[in-house]
PDB file of N, CA and C in Angstrom:
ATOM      1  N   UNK A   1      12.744 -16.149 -33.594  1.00  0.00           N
ATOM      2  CA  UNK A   1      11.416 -15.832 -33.143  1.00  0.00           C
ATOM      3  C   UNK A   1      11.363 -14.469 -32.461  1.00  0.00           C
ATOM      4  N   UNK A   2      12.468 -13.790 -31.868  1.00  0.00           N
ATOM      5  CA  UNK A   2      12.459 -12.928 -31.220  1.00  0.00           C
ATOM      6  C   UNK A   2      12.263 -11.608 -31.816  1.00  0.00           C
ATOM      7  N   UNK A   3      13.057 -11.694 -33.244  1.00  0.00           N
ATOM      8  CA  UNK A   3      13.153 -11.075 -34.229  1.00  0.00           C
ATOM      9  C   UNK A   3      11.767 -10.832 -34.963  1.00  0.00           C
ATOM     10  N   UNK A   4      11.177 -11.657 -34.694  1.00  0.00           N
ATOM     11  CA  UNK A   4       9.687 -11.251 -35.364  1.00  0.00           C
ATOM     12  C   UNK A   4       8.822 -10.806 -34.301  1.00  0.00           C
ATOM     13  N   UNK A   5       9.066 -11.148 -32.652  1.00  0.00           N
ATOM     14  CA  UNK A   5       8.100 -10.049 -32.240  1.00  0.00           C
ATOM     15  C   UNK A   5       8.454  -8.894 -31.989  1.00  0.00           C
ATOM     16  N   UNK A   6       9.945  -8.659 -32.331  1.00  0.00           N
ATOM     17  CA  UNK A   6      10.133  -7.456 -32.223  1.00  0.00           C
ATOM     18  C   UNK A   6       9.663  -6.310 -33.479  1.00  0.00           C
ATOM     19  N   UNK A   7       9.952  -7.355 -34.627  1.00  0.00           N
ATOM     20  CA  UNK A   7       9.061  -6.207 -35.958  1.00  0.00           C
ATOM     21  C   UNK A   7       7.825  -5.759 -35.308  1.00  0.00           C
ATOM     22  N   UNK A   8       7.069  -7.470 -35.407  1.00  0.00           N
ATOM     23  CA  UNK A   8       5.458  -7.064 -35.342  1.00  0.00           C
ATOM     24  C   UNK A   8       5.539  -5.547 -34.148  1.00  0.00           C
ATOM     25  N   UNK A   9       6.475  -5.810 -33.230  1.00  0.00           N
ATOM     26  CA  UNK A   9       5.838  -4.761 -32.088  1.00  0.00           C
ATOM     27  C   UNK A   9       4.855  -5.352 -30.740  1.00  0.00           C
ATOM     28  N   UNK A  10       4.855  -6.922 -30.859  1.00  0.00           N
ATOM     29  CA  UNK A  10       4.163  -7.573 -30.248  1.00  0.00           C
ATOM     30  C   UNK A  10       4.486  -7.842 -28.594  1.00  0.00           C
ATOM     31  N   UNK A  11       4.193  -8.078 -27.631  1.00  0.00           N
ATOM     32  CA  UNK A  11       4.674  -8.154 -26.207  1.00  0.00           C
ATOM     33  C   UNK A  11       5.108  -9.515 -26.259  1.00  0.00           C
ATOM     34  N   UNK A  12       6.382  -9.919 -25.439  1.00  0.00           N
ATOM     35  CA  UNK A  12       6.875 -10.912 -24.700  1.00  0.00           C
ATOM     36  C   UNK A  12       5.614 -12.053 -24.497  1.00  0.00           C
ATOM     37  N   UNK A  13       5.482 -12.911 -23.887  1.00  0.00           N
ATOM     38  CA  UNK A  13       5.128 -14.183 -23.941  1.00  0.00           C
ATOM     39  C   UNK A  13       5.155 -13.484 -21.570  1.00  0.00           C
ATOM     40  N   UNK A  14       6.457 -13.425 -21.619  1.00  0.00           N
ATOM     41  CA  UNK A  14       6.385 -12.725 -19.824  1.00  0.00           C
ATOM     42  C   UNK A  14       6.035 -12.322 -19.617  1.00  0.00           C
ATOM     43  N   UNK A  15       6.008 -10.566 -21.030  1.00  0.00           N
ATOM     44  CA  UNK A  15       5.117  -8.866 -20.635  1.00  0.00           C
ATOM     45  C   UNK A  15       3.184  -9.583 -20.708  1.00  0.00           C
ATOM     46  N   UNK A  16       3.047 -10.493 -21.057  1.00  0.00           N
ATOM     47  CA  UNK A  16       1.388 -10.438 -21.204  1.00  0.00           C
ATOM     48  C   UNK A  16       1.334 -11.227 -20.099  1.00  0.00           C
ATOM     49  N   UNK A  17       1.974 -12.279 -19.374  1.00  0.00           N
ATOM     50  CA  UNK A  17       1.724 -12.652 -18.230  1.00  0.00           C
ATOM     51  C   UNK A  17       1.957 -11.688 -16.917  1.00  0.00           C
ATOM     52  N   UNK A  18       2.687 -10.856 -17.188  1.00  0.00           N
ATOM     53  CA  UNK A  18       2.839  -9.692 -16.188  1.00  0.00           C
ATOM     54  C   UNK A  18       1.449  -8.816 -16.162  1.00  0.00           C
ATOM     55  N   UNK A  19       1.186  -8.183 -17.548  1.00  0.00           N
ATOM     56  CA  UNK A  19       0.612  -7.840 -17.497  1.00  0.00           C
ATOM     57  C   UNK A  19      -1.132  -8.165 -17.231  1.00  0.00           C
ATOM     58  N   UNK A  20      -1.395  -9.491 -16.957  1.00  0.00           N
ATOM     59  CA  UNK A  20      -2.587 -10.211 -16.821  1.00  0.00           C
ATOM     60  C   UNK A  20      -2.516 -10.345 -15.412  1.00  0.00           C
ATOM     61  N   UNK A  21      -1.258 -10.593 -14.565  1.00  0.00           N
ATOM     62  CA  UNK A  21      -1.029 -10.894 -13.406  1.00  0.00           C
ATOM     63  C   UNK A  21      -1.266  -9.547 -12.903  1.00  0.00           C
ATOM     64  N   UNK A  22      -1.062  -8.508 -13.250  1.00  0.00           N
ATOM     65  CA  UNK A  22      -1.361  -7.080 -12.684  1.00  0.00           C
ATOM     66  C   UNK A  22      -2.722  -6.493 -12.824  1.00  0.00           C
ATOM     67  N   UNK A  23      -3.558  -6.876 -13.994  1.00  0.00           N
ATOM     68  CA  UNK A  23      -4.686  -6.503 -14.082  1.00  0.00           C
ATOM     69  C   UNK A  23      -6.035  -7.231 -13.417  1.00  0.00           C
ATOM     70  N   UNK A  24      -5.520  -8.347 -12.868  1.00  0.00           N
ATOM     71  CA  UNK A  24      -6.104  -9.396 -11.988  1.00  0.00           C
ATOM     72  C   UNK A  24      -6.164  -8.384 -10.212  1.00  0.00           C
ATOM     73  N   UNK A  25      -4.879  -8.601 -10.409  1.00  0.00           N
ATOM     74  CA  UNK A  25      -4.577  -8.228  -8.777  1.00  0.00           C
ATOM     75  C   UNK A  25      -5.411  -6.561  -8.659  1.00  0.00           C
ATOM     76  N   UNK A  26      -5.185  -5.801  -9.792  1.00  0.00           N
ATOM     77  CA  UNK A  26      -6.646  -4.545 -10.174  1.00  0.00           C
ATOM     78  C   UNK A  26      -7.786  -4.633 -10.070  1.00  0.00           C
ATOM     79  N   UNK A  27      -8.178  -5.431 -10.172  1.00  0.00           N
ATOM     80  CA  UNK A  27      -9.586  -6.318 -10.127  1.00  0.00           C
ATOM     81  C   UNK A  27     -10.083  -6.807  -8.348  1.00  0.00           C
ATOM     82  N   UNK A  28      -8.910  -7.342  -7.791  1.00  0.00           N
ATOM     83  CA  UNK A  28      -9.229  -8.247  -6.880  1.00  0.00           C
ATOM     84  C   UNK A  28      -9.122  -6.731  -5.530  1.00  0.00           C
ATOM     85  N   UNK A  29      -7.975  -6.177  -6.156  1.00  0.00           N
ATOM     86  CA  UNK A  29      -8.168  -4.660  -5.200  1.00  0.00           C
ATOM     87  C   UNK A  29      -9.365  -4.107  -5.107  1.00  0.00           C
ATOM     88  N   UNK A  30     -10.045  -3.661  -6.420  1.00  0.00           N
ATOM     89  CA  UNK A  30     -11.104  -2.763  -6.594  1.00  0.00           C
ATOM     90  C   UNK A  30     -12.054  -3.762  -5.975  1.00  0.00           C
ATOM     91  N   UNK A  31     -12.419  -4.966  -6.609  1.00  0.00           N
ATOM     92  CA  UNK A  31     -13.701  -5.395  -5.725  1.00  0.00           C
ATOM     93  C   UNK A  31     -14.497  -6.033  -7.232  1.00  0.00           C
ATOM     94  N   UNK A  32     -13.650  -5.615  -8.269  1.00  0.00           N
ATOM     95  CA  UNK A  32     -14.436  -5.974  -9.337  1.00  0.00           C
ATOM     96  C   UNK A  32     -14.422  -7.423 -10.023  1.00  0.00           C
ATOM     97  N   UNK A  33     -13.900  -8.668  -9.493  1.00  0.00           N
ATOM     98  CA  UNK A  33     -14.175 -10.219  -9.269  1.00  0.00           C
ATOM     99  C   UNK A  33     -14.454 -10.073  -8.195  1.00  0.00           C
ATOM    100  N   UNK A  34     -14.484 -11.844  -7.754  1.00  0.00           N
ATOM    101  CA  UNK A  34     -15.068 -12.372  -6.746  1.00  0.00           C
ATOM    102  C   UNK A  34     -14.022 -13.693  -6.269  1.00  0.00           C
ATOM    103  N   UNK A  35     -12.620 -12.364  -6.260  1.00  0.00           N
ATOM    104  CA  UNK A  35     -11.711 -13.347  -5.328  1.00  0.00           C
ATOM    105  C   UNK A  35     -11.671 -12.655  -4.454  1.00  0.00           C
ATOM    106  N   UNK A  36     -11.955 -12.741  -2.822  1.00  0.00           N
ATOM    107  CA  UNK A  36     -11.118 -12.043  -1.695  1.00  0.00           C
ATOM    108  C   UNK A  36      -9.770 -12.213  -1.206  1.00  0.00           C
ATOM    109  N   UNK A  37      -9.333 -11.569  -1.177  1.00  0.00           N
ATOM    110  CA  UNK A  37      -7.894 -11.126  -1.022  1.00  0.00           C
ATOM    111  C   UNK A  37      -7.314 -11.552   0.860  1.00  0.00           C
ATOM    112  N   UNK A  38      -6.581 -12.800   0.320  1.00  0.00           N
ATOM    113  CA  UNK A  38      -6.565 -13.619   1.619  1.00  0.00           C
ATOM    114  C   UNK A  38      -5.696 -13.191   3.060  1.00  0.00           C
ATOM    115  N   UNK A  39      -6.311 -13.073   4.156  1.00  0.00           N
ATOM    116  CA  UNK A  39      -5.791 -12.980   5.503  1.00  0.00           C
ATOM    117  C   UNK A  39      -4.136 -12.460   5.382  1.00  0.00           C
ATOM    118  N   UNK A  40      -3.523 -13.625   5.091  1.00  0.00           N
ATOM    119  CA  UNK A  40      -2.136 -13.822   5.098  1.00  0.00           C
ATOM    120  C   UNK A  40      -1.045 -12.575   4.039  1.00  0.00           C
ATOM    121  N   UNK A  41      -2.181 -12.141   3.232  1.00  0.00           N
ATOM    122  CA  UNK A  41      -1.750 -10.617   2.261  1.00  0.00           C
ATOM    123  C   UNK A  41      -2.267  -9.371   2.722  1.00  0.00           C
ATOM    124  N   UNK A  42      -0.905  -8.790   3.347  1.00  0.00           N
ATOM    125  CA  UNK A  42      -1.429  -7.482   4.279  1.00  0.00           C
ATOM    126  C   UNK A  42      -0.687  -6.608   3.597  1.00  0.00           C
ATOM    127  N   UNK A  43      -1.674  -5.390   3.810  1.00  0.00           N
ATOM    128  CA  UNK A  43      -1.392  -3.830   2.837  1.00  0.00           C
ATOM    129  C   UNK A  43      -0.084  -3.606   3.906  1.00  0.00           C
ATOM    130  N   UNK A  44       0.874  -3.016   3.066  1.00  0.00           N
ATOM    131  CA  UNK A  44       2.190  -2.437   3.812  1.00  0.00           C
ATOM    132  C   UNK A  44       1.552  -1.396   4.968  1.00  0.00           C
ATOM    133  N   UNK A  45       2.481  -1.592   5.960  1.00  0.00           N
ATOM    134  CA  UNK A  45       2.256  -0.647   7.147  1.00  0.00           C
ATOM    135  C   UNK A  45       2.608   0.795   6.683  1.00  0.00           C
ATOM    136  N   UNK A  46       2.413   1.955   7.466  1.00  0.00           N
ATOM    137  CA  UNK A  46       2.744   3.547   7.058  1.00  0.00           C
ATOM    138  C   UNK A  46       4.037   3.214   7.434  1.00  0.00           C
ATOM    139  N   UNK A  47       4.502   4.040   6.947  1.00  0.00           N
ATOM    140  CA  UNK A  47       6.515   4.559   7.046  1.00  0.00           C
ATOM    141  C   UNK A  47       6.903   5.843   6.316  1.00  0.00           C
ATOM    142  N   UNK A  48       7.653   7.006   6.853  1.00  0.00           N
ATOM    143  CA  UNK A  48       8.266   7.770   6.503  1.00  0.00           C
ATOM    144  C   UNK A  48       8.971   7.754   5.016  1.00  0.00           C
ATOM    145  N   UNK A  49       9.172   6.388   4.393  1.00  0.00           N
ATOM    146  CA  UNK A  49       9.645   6.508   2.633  1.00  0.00           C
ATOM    147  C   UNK A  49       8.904   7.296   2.235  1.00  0.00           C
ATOM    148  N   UNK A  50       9.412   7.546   0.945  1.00  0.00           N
ATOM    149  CA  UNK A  50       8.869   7.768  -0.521  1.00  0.00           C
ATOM    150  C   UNK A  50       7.966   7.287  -1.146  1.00  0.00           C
ATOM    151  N   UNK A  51       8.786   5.437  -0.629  1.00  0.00           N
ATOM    152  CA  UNK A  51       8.082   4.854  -1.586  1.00  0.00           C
ATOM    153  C   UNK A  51       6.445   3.912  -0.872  1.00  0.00           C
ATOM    154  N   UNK A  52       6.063   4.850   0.286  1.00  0.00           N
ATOM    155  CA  UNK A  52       4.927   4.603   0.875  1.00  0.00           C
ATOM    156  C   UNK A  52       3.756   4.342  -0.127  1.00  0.00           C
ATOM    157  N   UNK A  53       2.634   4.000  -0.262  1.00  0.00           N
ATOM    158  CA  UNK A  53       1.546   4.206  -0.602  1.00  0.00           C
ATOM    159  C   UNK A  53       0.617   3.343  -0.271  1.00  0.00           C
ATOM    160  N   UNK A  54      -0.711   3.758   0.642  1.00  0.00           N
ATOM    161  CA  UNK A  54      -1.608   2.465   0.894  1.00  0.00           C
ATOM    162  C   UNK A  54      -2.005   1.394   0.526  1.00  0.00           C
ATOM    163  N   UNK A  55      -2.211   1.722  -0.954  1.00  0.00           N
ATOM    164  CA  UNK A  55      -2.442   0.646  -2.392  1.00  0.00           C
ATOM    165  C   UNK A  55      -1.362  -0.797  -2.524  1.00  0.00           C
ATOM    166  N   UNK A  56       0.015  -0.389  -1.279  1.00  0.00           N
ATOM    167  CA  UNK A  56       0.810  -1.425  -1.603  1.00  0.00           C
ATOM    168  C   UNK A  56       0.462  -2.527  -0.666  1.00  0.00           C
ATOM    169  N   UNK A  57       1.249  -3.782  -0.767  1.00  0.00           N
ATOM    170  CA  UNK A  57       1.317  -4.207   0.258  1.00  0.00           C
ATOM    171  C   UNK A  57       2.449  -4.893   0.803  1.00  0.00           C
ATOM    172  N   UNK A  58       2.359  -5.468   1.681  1.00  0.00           N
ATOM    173  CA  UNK A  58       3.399  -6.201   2.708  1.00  0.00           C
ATOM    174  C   UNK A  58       3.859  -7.377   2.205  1.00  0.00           C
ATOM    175  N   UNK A  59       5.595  -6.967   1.460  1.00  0.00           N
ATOM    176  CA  UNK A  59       5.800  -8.204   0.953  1.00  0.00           C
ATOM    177  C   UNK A  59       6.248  -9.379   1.387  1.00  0.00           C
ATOM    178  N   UNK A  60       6.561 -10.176   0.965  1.00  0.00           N
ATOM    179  CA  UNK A  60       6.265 -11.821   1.858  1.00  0.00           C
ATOM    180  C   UNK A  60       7.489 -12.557   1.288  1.00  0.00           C
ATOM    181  N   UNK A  61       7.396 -13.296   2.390  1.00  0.00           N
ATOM    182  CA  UNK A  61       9.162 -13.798   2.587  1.00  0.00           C
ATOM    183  C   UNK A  61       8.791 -15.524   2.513  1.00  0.00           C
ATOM    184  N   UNK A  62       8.479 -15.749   1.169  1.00  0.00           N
ATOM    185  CA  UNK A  62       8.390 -17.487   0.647  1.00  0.00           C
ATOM    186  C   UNK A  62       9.259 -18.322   1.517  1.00  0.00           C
ATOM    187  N   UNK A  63       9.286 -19.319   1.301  1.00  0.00           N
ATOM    188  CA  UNK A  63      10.273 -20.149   2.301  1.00  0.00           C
ATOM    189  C   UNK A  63      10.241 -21.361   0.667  1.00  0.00           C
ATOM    190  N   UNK A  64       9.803 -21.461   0.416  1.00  0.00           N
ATOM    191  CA  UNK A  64       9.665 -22.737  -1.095  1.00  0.00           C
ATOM    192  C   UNK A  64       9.896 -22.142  -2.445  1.00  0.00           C
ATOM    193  N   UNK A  65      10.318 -22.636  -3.942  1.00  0.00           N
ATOM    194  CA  UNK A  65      10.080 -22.119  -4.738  1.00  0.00           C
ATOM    195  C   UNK A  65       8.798 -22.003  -5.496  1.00  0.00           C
ATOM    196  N   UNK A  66       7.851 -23.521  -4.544  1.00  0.00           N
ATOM    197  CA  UNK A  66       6.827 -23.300  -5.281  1.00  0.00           C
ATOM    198  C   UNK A  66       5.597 -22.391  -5.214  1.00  0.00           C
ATOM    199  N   UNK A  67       5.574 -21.796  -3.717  1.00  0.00           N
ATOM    200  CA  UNK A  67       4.884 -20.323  -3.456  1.00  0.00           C
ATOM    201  C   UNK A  67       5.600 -19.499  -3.599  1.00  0.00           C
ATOM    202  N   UNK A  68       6.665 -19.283  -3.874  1.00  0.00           N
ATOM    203  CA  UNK A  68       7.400 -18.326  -4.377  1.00  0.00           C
ATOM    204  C   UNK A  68       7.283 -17.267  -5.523  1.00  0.00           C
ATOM    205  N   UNK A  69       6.707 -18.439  -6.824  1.00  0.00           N
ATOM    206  CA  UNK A  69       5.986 -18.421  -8.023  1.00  0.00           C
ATOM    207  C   UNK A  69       4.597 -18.424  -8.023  1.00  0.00           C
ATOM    208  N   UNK A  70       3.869 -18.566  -6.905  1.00  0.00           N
ATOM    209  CA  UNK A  70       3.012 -18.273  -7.309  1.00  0.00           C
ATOM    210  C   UNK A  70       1.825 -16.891  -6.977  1.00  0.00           C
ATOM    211  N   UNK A  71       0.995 -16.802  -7.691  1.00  0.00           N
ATOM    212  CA  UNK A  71       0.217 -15.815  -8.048  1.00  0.00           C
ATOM    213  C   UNK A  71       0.579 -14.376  -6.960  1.00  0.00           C
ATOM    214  N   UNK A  72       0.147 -14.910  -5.667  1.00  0.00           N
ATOM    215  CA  UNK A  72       0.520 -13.432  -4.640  1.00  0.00           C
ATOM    216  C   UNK A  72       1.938 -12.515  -4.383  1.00  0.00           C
ATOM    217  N   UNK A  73       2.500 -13.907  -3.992  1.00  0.00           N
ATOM    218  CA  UNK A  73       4.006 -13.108  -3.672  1.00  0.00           C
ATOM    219  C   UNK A  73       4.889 -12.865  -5.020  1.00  0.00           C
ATOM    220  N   UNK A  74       4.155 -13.577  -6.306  1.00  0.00           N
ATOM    221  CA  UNK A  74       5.057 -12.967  -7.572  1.00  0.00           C
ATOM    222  C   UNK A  74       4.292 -11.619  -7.711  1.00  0.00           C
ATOM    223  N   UNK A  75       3.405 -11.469  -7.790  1.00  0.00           N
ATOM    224  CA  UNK A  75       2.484 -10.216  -8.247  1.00  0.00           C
ATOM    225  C   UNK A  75       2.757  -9.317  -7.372  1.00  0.00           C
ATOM    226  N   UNK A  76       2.848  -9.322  -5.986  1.00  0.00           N
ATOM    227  CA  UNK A  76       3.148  -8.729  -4.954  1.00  0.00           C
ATOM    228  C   UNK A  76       4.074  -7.600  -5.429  1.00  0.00           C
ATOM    229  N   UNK A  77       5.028  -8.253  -5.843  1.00  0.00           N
ATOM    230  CA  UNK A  77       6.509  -7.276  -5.794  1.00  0.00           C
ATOM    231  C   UNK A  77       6.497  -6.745  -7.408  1.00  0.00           C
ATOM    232  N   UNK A  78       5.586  -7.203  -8.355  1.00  0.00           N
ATOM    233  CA  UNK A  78       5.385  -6.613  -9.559  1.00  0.00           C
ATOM    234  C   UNK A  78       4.414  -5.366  -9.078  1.00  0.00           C
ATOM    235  N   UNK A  79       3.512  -5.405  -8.364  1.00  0.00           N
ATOM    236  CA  UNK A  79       2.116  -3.965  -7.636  1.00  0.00           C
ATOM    237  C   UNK A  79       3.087  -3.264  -7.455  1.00  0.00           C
ATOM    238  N   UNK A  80       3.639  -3.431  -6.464  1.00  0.00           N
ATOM    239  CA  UNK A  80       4.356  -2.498  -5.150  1.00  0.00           C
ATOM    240  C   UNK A  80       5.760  -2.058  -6.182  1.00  0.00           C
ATOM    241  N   UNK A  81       5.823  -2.153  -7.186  1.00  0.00           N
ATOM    242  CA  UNK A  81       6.746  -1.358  -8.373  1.00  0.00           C
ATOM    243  C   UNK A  81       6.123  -0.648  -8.810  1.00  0.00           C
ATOM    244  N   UNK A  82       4.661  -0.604  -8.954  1.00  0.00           N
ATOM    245  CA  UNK A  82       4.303   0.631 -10.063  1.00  0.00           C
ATOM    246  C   UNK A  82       4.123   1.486  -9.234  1.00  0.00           C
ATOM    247  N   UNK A  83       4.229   2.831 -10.392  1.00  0.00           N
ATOM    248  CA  UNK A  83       4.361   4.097  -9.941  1.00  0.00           C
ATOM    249  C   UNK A  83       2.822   4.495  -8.936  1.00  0.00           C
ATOM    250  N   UNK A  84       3.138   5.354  -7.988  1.00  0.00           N
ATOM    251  CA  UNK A  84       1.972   5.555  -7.497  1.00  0.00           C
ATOM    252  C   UNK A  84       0.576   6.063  -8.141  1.00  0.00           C
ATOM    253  N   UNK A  85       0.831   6.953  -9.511  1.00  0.00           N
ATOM    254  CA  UNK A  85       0.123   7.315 -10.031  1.00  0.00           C
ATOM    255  C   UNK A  85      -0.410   6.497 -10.619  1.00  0.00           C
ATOM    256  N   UNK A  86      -0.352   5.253 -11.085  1.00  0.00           N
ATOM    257  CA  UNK A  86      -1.346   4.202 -11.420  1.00  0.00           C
ATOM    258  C   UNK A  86      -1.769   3.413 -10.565  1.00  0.00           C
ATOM    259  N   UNK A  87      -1.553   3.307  -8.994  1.00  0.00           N
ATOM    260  CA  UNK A  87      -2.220   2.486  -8.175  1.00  0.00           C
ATOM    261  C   UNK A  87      -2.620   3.749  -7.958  1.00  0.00           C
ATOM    262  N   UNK A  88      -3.122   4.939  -8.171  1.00  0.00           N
ATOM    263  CA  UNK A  88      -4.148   5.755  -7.670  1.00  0.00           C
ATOM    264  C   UNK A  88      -5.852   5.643  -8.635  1.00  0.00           C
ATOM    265  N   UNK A  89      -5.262   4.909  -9.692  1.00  0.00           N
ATOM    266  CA  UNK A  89      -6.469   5.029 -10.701  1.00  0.00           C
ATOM    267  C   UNK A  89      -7.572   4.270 -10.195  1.00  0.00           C
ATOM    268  N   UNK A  90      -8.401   4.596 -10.320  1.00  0.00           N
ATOM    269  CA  UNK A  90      -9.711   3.703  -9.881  1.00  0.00           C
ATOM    270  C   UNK A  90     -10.879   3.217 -10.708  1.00  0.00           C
ATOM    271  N   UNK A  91     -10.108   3.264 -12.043  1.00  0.00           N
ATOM    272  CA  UNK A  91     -11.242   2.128 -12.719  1.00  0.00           C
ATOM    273  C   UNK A  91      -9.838   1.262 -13.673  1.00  0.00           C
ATOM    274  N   UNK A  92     -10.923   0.146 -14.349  1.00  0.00           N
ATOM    275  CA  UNK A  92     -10.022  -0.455 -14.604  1.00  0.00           C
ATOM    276  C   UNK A  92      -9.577  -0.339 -15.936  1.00  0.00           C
ATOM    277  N   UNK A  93     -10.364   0.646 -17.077  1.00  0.00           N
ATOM    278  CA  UNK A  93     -10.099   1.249 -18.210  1.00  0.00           C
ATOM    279  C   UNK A  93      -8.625   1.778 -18.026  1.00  0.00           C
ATOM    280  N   UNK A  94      -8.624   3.478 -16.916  1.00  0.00           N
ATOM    281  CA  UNK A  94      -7.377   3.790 -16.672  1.00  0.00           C
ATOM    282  C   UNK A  94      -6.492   2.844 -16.388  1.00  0.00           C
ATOM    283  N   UNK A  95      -6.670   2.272 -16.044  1.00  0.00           N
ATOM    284  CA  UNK A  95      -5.302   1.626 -15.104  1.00  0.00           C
ATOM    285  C   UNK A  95      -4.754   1.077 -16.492  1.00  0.00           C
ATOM    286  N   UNK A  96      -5.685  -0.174 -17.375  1.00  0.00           N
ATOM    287  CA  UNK A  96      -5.070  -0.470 -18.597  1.00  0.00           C
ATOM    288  C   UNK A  96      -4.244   0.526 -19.761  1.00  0.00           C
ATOM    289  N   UNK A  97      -4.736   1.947 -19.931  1.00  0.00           N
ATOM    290  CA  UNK A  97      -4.860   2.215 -20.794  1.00  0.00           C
ATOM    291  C   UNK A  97      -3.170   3.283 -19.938  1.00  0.00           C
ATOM    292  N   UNK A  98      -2.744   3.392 -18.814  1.00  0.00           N
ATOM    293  CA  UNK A  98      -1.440   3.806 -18.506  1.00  0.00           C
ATOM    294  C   UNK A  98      -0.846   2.764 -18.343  1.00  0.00           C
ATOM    295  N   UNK A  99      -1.163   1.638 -17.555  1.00  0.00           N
ATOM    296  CA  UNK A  99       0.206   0.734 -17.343  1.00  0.00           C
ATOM    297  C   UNK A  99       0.336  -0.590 -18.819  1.00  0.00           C
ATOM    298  N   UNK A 100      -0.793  -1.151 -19.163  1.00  0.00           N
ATOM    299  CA  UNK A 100      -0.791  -2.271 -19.909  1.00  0.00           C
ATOM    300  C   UNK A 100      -0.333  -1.601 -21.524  1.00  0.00           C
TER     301      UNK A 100
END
């Protein structure tokens, strides 16, 4: 099976859940659904890194596997990987059309 999505050229079964999980959390940043982005998920503090940028946030230290997996703190540490130049984009065309 692997062998054929690699002809077709087709994404992983993971890369489209990554990538749905990232274009969500794009959405919920910008303002463009109508999930608010809960108390307990805080934008990273300033720091002298590199790898600073406001757009990130403060990642979170699960204690279970089953919040571990889910939606925030997995997505969390998938955001706060991309390059800054795509958490600078501000619509959600760009953002698809560099990272997805």
């Amino acid at each position: 099976m692997t062998n054929i999505l690699h002809q077709l050229e087709w994404p992983t079964l993971e890369q489209r859940r990554l990538e749905s999980r990232l274009t969500v959390m794009f959405k919920i940043k910008q303002g463009l659904i109508a999930i608010p982005i809960p108390d307990y998920v805080q934008n990273q503090t300033a720091s002298q890194t590199r790898q600073y940028h406001p757009a990130k946030f403060r990642v979170m230290g699960p204690k279970s596997n089953a919040y571990k997996f889910s939606f925030y703190p997995r997505t969390i540490l998938d955001w706060n990987s991309l390059p800054t130049s795509i958490l600078n984009i501000q619509n959600i065309n760009g953002f698809k059309d560099l990272w997805v």
